[in-house]
C-alpha atoms as a PDB file:
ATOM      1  CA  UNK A   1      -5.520 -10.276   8.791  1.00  0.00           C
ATOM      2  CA  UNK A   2      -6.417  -7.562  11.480  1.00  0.00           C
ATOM      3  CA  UNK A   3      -9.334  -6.629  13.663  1.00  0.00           C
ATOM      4  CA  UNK A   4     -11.137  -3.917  11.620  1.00  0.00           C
ATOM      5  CA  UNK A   5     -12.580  -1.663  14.283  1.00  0.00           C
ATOM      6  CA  UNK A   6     -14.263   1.590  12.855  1.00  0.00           C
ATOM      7  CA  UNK A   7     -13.794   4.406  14.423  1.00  0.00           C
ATOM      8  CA  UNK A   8     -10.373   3.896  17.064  1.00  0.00           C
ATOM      9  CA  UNK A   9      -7.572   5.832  16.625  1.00  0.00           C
ATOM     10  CA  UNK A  10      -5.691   2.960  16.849  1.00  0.00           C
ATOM     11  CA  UNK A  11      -3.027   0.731  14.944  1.00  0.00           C
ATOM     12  CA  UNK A  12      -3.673  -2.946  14.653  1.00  0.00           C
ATOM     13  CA  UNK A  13      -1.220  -5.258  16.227  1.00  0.00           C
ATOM     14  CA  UNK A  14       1.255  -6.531  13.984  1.00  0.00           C
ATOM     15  CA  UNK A  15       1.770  -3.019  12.140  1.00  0.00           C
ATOM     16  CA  UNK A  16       4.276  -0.435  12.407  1.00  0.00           C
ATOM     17  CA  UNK A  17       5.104   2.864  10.652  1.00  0.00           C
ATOM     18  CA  UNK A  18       6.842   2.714   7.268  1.00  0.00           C
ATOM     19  CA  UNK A  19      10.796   2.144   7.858  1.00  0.00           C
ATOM     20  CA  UNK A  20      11.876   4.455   4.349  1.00  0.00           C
ATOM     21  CA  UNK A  21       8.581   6.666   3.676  1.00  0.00           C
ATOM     22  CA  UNK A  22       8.860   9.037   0.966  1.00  0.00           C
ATOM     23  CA  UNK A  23       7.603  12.621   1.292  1.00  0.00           C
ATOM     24  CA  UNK A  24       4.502  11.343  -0.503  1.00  0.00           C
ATOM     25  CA  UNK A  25       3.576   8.876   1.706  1.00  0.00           C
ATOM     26  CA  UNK A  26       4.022  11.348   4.819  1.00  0.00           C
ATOM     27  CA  UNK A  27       1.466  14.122   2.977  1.00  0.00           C
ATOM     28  CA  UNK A  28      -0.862  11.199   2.248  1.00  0.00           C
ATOM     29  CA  UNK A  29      -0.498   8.674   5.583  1.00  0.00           C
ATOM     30  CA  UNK A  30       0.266   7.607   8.045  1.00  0.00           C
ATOM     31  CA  UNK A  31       0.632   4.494   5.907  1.00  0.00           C
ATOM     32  CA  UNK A  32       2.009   1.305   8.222  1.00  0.00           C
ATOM     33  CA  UNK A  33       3.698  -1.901   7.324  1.00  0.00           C
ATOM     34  CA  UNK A  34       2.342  -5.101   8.500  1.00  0.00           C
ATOM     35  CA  UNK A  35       5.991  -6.936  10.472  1.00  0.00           C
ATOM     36  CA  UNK A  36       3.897  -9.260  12.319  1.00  0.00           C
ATOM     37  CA  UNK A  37       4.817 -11.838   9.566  1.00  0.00           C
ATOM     38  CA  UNK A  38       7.751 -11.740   7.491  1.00  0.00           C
ATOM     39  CA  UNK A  39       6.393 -13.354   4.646  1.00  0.00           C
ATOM     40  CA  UNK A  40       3.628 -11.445   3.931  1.00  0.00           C
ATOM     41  CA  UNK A  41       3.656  -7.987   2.059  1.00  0.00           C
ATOM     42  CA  UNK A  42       0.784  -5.598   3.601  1.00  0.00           C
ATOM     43  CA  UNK A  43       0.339  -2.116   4.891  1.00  0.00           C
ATOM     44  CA  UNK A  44      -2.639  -0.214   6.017  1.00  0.00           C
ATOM     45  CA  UNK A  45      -3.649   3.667   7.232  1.00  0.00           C
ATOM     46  CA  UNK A  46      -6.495   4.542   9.610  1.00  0.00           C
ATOM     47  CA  UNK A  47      -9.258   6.913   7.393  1.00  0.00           C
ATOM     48  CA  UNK A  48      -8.731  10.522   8.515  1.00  0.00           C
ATOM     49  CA  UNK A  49     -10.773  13.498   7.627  1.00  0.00           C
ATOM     50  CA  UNK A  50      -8.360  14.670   5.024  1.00  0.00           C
ATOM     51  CA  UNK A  51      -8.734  11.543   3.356  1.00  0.00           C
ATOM     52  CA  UNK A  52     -12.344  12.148   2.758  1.00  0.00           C
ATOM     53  CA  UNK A  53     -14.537  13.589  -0.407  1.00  0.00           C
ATOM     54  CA  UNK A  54     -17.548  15.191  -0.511  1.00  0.00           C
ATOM     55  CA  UNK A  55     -19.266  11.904  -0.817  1.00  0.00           C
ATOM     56  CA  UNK A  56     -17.920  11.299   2.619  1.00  0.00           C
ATOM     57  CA  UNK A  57     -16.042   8.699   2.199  1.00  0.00           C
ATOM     58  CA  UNK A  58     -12.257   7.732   0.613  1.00  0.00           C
ATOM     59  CA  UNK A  59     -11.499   9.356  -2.014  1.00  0.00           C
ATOM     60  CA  UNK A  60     -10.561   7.306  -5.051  1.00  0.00           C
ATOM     61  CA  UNK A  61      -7.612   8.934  -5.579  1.00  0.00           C
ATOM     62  CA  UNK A  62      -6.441   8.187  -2.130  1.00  0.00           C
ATOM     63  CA  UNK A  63      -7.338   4.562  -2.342  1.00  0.00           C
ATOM     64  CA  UNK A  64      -5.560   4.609  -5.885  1.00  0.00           C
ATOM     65  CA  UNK A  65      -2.534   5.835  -4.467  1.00  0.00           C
ATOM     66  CA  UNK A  66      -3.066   3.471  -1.346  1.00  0.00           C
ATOM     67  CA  UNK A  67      -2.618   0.396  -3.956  1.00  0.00           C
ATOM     68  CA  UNK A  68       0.091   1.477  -5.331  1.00  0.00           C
ATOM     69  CA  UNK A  69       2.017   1.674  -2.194  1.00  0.00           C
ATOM     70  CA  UNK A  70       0.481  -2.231  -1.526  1.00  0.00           C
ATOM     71  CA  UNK A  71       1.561  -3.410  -4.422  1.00  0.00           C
ATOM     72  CA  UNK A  72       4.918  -1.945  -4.615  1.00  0.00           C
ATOM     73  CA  UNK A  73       5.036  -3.447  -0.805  1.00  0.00           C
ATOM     74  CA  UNK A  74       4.687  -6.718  -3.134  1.00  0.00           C
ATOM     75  CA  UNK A  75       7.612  -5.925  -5.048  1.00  0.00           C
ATOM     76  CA  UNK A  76       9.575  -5.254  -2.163  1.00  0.00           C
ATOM     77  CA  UNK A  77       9.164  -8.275  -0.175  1.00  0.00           C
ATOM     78  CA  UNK A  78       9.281 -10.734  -3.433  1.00  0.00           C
ATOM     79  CA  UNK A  79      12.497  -9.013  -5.261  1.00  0.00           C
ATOM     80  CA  UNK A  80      14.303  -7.897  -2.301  1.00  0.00           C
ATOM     81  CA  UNK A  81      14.792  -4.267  -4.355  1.00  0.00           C
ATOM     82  CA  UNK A  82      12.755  -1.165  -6.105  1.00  0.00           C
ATOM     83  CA  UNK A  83      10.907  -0.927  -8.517  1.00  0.00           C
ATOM     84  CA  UNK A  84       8.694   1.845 -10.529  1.00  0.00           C
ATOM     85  CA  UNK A  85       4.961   1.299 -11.521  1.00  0.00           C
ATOM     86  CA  UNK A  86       4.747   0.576 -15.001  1.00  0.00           C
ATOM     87  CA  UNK A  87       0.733   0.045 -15.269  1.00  0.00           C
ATOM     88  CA  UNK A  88      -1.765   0.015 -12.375  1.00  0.00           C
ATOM     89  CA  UNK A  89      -5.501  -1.267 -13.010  1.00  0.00           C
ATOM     90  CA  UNK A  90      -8.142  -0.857 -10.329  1.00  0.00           C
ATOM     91  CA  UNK A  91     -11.477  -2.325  -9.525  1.00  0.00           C
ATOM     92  CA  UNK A  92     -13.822  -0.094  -6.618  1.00  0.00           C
ATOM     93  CA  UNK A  93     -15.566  -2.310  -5.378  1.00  0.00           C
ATOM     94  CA  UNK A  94     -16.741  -0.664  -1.801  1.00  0.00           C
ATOM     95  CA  UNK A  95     -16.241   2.530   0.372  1.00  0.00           C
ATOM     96  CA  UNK A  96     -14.442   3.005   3.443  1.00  0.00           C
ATOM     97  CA  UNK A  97     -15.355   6.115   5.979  1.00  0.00           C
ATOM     98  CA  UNK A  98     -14.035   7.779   9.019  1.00  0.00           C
ATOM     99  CA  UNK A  99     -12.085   6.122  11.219  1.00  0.00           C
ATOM    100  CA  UNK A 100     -12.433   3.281   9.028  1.00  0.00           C
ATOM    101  CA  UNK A 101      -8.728   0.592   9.631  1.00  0.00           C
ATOM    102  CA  UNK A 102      -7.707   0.123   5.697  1.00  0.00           C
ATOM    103  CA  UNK A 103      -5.516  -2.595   4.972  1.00  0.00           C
ATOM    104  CA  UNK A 104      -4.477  -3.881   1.463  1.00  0.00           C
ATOM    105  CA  UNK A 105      -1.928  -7.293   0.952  1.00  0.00           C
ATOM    106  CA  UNK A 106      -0.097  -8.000  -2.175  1.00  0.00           C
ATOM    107  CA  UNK A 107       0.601 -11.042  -4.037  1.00  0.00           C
ATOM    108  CA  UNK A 108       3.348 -11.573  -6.614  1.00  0.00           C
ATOM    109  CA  UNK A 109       2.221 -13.722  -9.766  1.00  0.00           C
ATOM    110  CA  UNK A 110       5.345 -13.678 -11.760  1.00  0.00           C
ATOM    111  CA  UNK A 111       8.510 -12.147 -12.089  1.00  0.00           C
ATOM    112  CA  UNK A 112      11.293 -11.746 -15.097  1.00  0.00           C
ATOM    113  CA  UNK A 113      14.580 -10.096 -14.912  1.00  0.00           C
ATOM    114  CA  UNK A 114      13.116  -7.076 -14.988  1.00  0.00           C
ATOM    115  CA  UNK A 115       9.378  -6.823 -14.305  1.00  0.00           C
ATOM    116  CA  UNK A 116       7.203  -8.227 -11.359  1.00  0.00           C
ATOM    117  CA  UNK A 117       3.738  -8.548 -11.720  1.00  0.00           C
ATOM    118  CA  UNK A 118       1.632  -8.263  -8.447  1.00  0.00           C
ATOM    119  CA  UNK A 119      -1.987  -8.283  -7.641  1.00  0.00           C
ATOM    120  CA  UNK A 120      -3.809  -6.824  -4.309  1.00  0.00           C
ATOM    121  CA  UNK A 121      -6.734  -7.097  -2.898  1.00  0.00           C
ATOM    122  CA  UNK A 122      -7.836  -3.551  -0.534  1.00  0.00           C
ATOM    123  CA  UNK A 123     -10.167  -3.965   3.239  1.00  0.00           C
ATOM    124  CA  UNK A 124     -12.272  -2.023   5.201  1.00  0.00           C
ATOM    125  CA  UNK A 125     -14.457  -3.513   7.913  1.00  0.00           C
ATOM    126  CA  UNK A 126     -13.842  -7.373   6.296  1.00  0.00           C
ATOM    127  CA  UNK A 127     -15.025  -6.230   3.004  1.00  0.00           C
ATOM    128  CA  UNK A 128     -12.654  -5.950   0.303  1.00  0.00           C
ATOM    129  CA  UNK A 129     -13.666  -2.311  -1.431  1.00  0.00           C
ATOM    130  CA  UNK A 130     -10.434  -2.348  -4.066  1.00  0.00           C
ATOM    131  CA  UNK A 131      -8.515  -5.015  -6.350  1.00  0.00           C
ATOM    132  CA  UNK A 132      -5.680  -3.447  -7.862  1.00  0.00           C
ATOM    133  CA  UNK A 133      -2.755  -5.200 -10.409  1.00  0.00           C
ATOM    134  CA  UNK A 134       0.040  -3.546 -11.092  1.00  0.00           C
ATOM    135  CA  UNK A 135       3.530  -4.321 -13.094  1.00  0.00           C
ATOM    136  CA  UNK A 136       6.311  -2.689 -11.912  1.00  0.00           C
ATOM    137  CA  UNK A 137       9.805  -2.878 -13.567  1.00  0.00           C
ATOM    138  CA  UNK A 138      12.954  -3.465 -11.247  1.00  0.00           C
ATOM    139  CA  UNK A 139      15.383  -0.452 -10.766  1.00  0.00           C
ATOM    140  CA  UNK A 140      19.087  -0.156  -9.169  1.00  0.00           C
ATOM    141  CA  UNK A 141      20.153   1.965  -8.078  1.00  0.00           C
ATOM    142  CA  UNK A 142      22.354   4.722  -9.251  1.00  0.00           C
ATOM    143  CA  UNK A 143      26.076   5.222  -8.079  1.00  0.00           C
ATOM    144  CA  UNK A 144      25.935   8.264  -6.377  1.00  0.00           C
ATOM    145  CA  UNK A 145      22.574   7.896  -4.947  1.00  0.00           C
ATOM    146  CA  UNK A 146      23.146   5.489  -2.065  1.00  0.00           C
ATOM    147  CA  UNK A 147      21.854   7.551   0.335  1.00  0.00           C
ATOM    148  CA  UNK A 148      18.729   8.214  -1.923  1.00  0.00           C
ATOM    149  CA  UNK A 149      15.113   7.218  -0.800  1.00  0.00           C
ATOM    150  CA  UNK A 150      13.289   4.759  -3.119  1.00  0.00           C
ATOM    151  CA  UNK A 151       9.949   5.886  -4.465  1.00  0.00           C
ATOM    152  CA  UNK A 152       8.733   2.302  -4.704  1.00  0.00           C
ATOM    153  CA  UNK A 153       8.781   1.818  -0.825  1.00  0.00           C
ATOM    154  CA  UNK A 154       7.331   4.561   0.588  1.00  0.00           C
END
Protein backbone atom coordinates (compact mmCIF):
# COMPACT_ATOMS: atom_id res chain seq x y z
CA UNK A 1 0.00 0.00 0.00
CA UNK A 2 2.77 2.55 1.12
CA UNK A 3 6.45 3.11 0.59
CA UNK A 4 8.05 1.39 3.64
CA UNK A 5 11.12 3.49 4.28
CA UNK A 6 13.05 2.50 7.56
CA UNK A 7 14.24 4.87 9.45
CA UNK A 8 12.24 8.57 8.34
CA UNK A 9 10.33 10.24 10.65
CA UNK A 10 7.86 10.49 8.26
CA UNK A 11 4.08 9.62 7.48
CA UNK A 12 3.28 7.92 4.25
CA UNK A 13 1.06 9.72 1.85
CA UNK A 14 -2.38 8.78 2.04
CA UNK A 15 -2.40 8.65 6.04
CA UNK A 16 -3.55 10.94 8.58
CA UNK A 17 -3.87 10.97 12.40
CA UNK A 18 -6.78 9.09 13.98
CA UNK A 19 -10.09 11.40 13.77
CA UNK A 20 -11.66 9.84 17.50
CA UNK A 21 -8.40 8.31 19.30
CA UNK A 22 -8.95 7.01 22.62
CA UNK A 23 -6.55 7.75 25.49
CA UNK A 24 -5.08 4.33 24.69
CA UNK A 25 -4.22 4.87 21.41
CA UNK A 26 -2.50 8.36 22.32
CA UNK A 27 -0.15 6.45 25.23
CA UNK A 28 0.55 3.77 22.61
CA UNK A 29 0.76 5.85 18.97
CA UNK A 30 0.76 7.89 17.06
CA UNK A 31 -1.47 5.39 15.27
CA UNK A 32 -2.75 6.96 11.62
CA UNK A 33 -5.63 6.11 9.40
CA UNK A 34 -5.07 5.37 5.85
CA UNK A 35 -7.97 8.24 3.88
CA UNK A 36 -6.22 7.94 0.71
CA UNK A 37 -8.98 5.39 -0.26
CA UNK A 38 -12.29 5.25 1.14
CA UNK A 39 -12.84 1.77 0.75
CA UNK A 40 -10.15 0.39 2.36
CA UNK A 41 -9.78 -0.03 6.26
CA UNK A 42 -5.91 0.49 7.31
CA UNK A 43 -3.84 2.38 9.78
CA UNK A 44 -0.22 2.36 10.57
CA UNK A 45 2.44 4.02 13.35
CA UNK A 46 6.12 4.76 12.70
CA UNK A 47 8.35 2.31 15.37
CA UNK A 48 9.57 4.59 18.17
CA UNK A 49 11.93 3.76 20.92
CA UNK A 50 9.21 3.26 23.43
CA UNK A 51 7.80 0.76 21.32
CA UNK A 52 10.83 -1.36 21.60
CA UNK A 53 11.88 -4.58 23.95
CA UNK A 54 14.93 -5.69 24.99
CA UNK A 55 15.16 -7.83 21.95
CA UNK A 56 15.22 -4.57 20.12
CA UNK A 57 12.59 -4.76 18.25
CA UNK A 58 8.40 -4.41 18.61
CA UNK A 59 7.23 -5.63 21.31
CA UNK A 60 4.50 -8.23 20.93
CA UNK A 61 2.33 -6.65 23.03
CA UNK A 62 2.49 -3.52 21.03
CA UNK A 63 1.96 -5.27 17.77
CA UNK A 64 -0.99 -7.20 19.60
CA UNK A 65 -2.57 -4.14 20.51
CA UNK A 66 -1.63 -2.63 16.98
CA UNK A 67 -4.10 -5.46 15.43
CA UNK A 68 -6.61 -4.85 17.38
CA UNK A 69 -6.89 -1.29 16.46
CA UNK A 70 -6.62 -2.74 12.48
CA UNK A 71 -9.12 -4.89 12.84
CA UNK A 72 -11.56 -2.88 14.70
CA UNK A 73 -10.60 -0.22 11.73
CA UNK A 74 -12.35 -3.29 9.78
CA UNK A 75 -15.35 -3.09 11.73
CA UNK A 76 -15.62 0.43 11.36
CA UNK A 77 -15.47 0.88 7.75
CA UNK A 78 -17.72 -2.44 6.99
CA UNK A 79 -20.62 -1.74 9.77
CA UNK A 80 -20.57 1.91 9.74
CA UNK A 81 -20.61 1.63 13.93
CA UNK A 82 -18.56 0.15 17.16
CA UNK A 83 -17.90 -2.65 18.15
CA UNK A 84 -15.91 -4.54 21.18
CA UNK A 85 -13.33 -7.40 20.59
CA UNK A 86 -14.81 -10.53 21.42
CA UNK A 87 -11.69 -12.95 20.50
CA UNK A 88 -8.40 -11.90 18.86
CA UNK A 89 -5.91 -14.71 17.47
CA UNK A 90 -2.44 -13.77 16.30
CA UNK A 91 0.23 -15.28 14.17
CA UNK A 92 4.16 -13.44 14.56
CA UNK A 93 5.41 -14.02 11.80
CA UNK A 94 8.42 -11.23 11.55
CA UNK A 95 9.95 -8.24 13.52
CA UNK A 96 9.83 -4.72 12.87
CA UNK A 97 12.68 -2.18 14.41
CA UNK A 98 13.36 1.45 14.76
CA UNK A 99 12.05 3.70 12.61
CA UNK A 100 10.50 0.88 10.98
CA UNK A 101 6.70 2.41 8.85
CA UNK A 102 4.07 -0.37 10.29
CA UNK A 103 1.00 -0.68 8.49
CA UNK A 104 -1.74 -3.37 9.01
CA UNK A 105 -5.26 -3.55 6.56
CA UNK A 106 -8.32 -5.35 7.55
CA UNK A 107 -10.69 -7.43 5.74
CA UNK A 108 -14.26 -8.27 6.78
CA UNK A 109 -15.31 -12.04 6.07
CA UNK A 110 -18.76 -12.04 7.42
CA UNK A 111 -21.07 -10.22 9.37
CA UNK A 112 -24.53 -11.10 11.43
CA UNK A 113 -26.69 -8.77 13.28
CA UNK A 114 -24.47 -8.63 15.80
CA UNK A 115 -20.93 -9.91 15.19
CA UNK A 116 -18.35 -9.08 12.36
CA UNK A 117 -15.66 -11.23 11.74
CA UNK A 118 -12.44 -9.59 10.28
CA UNK A 119 -9.05 -10.79 9.39
CA UNK A 120 -5.65 -8.58 8.99
CA UNK A 121 -2.68 -9.02 7.72
CA UNK A 122 0.41 -6.58 9.70
CA UNK A 123 3.79 -4.87 7.36
CA UNK A 124 7.03 -3.76 7.94
CA UNK A 125 9.49 -3.15 5.13
CA UNK A 126 7.02 -5.34 2.48
CA UNK A 127 7.06 -8.23 4.76
CA UNK A 128 4.04 -9.11 6.52
CA UNK A 129 5.41 -9.88 10.36
CA UNK A 130 1.57 -10.37 11.93
CA UNK A 131 -1.88 -12.06 10.82
CA UNK A 132 -4.38 -11.34 13.27
CA UNK A 133 -8.50 -12.44 13.23
CA UNK A 134 -10.59 -11.06 15.39
CA UNK A 135 -14.64 -11.13 16.07
CA UNK A 136 -15.97 -8.26 17.40
CA UNK A 137 -19.68 -7.87 18.45
CA UNK A 138 -21.60 -4.59 17.37
CA UNK A 139 -22.46 -2.04 20.18
CA UNK A 140 -24.85 1.22 20.28
CA UNK A 141 -24.60 3.30 21.85
CA UNK A 142 -26.03 4.33 25.12
CA UNK A 143 -28.55 7.32 25.59
CA UNK A 144 -26.71 9.56 27.54
CA UNK A 145 -23.40 8.88 26.11
CA UNK A 146 -23.51 10.74 22.80
CA UNK A 147 -20.74 12.65 23.41
CA UNK A 148 -18.79 9.46 24.54
CA UNK A 149 -15.59 8.21 22.65
CA UNK A 150 -15.81 4.66 21.21
CA UNK A 151 -13.15 2.23 22.32
CA UNK A 152 -13.41 0.31 19.06
CA UNK A 153 -12.03 3.30 16.96
CA UNK A 154 -9.31 4.54 18.58
Amino acid sequence: MSEMKRGADTVPAGYGTLSTPSDYSELVGPIYDFVGDEDVAARGFRVAQKHINRAGIVHGGMLMSFADLVLSRGVRKASAGPGVTVRMTTEFLGPAHLGDWVEGEARVSRATKTLVFVDAEIRANGHIILTASGVFRRIRRRRGMQNARETADG
